[in-house]
Every structure is written in structure tokens, then in C-alpha cells.
C-alpha atoms as a PDB file:
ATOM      1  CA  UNK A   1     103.334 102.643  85.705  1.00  0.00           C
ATOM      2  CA  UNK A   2     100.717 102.712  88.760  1.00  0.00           C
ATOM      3  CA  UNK A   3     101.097 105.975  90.749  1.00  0.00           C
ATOM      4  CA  UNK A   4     102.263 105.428  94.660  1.00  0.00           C
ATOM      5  CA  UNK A   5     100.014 105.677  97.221  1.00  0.00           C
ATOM      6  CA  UNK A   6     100.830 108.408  99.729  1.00  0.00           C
ATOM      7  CA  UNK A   7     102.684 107.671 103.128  1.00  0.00           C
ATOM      8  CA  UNK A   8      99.267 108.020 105.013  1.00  0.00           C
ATOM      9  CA  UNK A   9      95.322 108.615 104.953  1.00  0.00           C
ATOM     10  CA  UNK A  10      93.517 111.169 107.253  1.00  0.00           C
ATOM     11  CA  UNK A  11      90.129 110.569 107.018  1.00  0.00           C
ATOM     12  CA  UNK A  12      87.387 112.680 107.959  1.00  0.00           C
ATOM     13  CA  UNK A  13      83.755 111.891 108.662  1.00  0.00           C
ATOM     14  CA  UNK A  14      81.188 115.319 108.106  1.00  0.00           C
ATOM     15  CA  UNK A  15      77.622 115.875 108.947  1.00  0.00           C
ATOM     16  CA  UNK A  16      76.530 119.753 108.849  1.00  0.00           C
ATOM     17  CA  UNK A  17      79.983 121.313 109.986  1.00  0.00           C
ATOM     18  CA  UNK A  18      80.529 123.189 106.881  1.00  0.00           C
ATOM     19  CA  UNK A  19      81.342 126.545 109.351  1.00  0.00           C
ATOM     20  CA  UNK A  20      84.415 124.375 110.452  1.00  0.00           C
ATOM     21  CA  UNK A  21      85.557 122.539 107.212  1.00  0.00           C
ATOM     22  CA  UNK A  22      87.560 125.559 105.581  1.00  0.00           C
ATOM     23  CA  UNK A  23      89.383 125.674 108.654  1.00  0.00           C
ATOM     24  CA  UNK A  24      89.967 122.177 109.529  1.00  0.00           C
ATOM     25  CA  UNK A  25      90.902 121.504 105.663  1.00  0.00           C
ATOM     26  CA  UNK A  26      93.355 124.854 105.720  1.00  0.00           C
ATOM     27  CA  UNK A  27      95.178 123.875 108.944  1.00  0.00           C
ATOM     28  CA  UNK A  28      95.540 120.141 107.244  1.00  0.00           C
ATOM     29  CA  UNK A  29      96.814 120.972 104.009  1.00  0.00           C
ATOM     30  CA  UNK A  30      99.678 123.710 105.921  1.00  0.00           C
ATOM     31  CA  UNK A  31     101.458 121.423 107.066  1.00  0.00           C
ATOM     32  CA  UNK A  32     105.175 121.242 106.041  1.00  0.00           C
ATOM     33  CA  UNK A  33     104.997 117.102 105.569  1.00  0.00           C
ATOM     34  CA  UNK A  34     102.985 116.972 102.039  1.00  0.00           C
ATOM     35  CA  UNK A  35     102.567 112.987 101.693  1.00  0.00           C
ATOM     36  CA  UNK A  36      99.092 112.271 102.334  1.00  0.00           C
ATOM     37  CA  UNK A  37      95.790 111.886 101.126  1.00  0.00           C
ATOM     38  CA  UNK A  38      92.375 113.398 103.276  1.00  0.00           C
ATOM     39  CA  UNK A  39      90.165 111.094 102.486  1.00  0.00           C
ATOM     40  CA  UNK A  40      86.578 112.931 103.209  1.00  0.00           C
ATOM     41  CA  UNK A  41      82.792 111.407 103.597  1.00  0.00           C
ATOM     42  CA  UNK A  42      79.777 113.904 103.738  1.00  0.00           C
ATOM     43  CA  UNK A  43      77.119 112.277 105.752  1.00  0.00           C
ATOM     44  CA  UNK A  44      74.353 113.688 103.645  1.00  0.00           C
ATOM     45  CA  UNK A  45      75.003 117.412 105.193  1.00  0.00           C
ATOM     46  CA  UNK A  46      72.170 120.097 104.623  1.00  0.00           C
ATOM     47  CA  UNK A  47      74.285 122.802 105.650  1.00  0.00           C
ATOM     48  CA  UNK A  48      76.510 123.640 102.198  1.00  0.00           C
ATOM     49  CA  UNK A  49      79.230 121.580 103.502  1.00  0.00           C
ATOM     50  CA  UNK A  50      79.311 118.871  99.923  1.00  0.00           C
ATOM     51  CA  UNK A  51      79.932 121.965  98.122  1.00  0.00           C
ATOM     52  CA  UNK A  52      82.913 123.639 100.468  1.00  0.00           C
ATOM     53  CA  UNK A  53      84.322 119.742 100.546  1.00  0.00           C
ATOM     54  CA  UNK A  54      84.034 119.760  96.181  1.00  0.00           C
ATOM     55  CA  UNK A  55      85.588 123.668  96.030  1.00  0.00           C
ATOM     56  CA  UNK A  56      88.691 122.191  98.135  1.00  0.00           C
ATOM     57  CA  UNK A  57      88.722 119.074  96.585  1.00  0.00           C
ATOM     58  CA  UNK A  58      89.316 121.177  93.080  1.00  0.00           C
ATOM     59  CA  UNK A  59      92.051 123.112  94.813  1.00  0.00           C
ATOM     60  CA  UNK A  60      93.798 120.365  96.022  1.00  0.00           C
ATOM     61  CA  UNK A  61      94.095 116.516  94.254  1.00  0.00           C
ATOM     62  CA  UNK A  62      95.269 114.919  97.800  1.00  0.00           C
ATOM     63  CA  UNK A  63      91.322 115.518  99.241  1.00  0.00           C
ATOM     64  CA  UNK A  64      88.749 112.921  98.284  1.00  0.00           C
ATOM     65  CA  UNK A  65      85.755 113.729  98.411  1.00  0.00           C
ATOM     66  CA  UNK A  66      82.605 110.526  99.231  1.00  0.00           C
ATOM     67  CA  UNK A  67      78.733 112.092  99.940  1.00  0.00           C
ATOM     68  CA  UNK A  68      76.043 110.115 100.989  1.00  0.00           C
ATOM     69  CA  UNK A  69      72.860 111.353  99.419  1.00  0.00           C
ATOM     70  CA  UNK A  70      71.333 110.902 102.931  1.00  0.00           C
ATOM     71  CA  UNK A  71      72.079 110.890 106.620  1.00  0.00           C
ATOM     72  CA  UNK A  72      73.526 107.071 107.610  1.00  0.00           C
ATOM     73  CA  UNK A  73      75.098 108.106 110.634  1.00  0.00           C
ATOM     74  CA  UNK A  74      78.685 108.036 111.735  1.00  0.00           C
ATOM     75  CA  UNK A  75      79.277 104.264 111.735  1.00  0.00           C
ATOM     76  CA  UNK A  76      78.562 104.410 107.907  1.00  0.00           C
ATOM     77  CA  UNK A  77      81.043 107.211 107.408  1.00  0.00           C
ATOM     78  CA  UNK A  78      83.416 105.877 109.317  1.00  0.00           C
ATOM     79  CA  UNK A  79      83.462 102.502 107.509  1.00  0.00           C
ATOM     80  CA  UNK A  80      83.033 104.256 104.078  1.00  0.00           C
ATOM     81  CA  UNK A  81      86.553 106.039 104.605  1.00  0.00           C
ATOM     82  CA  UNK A  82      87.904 103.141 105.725  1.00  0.00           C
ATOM     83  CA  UNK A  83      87.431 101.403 102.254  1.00  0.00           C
END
């Protein structure tokens, strides 16, 4: 039996705003309407932010996690969490 997919997708596109992402990831995953996925690319950050995205992807299943091994700019990200 395939599992469902969730109502909806937030994606997120990161480059080097690791002092934001526990934040931004807490205020997402508080809300009261549980349904979704956060779908999450790391542009190649050099800033500790692949490792804050991994820790919260452990804590929480619904966050999936993409890195780049490099910087490809946001068109790249944006397309890669579109996929």
C-alpha cells in the first residue's frame, strides 16, 4: 500500500541563513494544521546551516532535506524543490 502524499509542500530554498533556520523551521512545524511536507534545498551553505537542516530533519520525518555540494544559485534551488 503506497503511503499518501501530504495535502501540501512548503519549500524552502537556503544559502548561509543557518541563524534563521531554527526559527523559521520552529514557527513552521507549530502550526495546528499538521499535513504537509517542508521540502528544504541547501545551496551549498558555509555557515553550519546542512547540519541545523539534518538535526531537524531527524526530529521531524515531514522536512526533506536536498544540499548542493556547491553554491548554484537560487534558480537551481528553486527548481530542485520543485522536483
Amino acid at each position: 500500500m503506497a503511503t499518501a502524499r501530504p495535502t501540501f509542500t512548503i519549500q524552502i530554498c537556503n544559502y548561509n541563513h543557518g541563524q534563521y533556520l531554527p526559527q523559521c523551521l520552529a514557527g513552521i512545524l507549530r502550526q495546528t494544521f499538521t499535513d504537509f511536507e517542508v521540502v528544504i534545498t541547501d545551496d551549498g551553505s558555509t555557515d553550519g546551516s546542512q547540519e541545523i537542516i539534518a538535526a531537524a530533519s531527524r526530529g521531524d520525518s515531514r522536512i526533506k532535506p536536498h544540499y548542493f555540494d556547491k553554491n548554484r544559485g537560487m534558480m537551481a534551488a528553486s527548481q530542485n524543490v520543485s522536483e
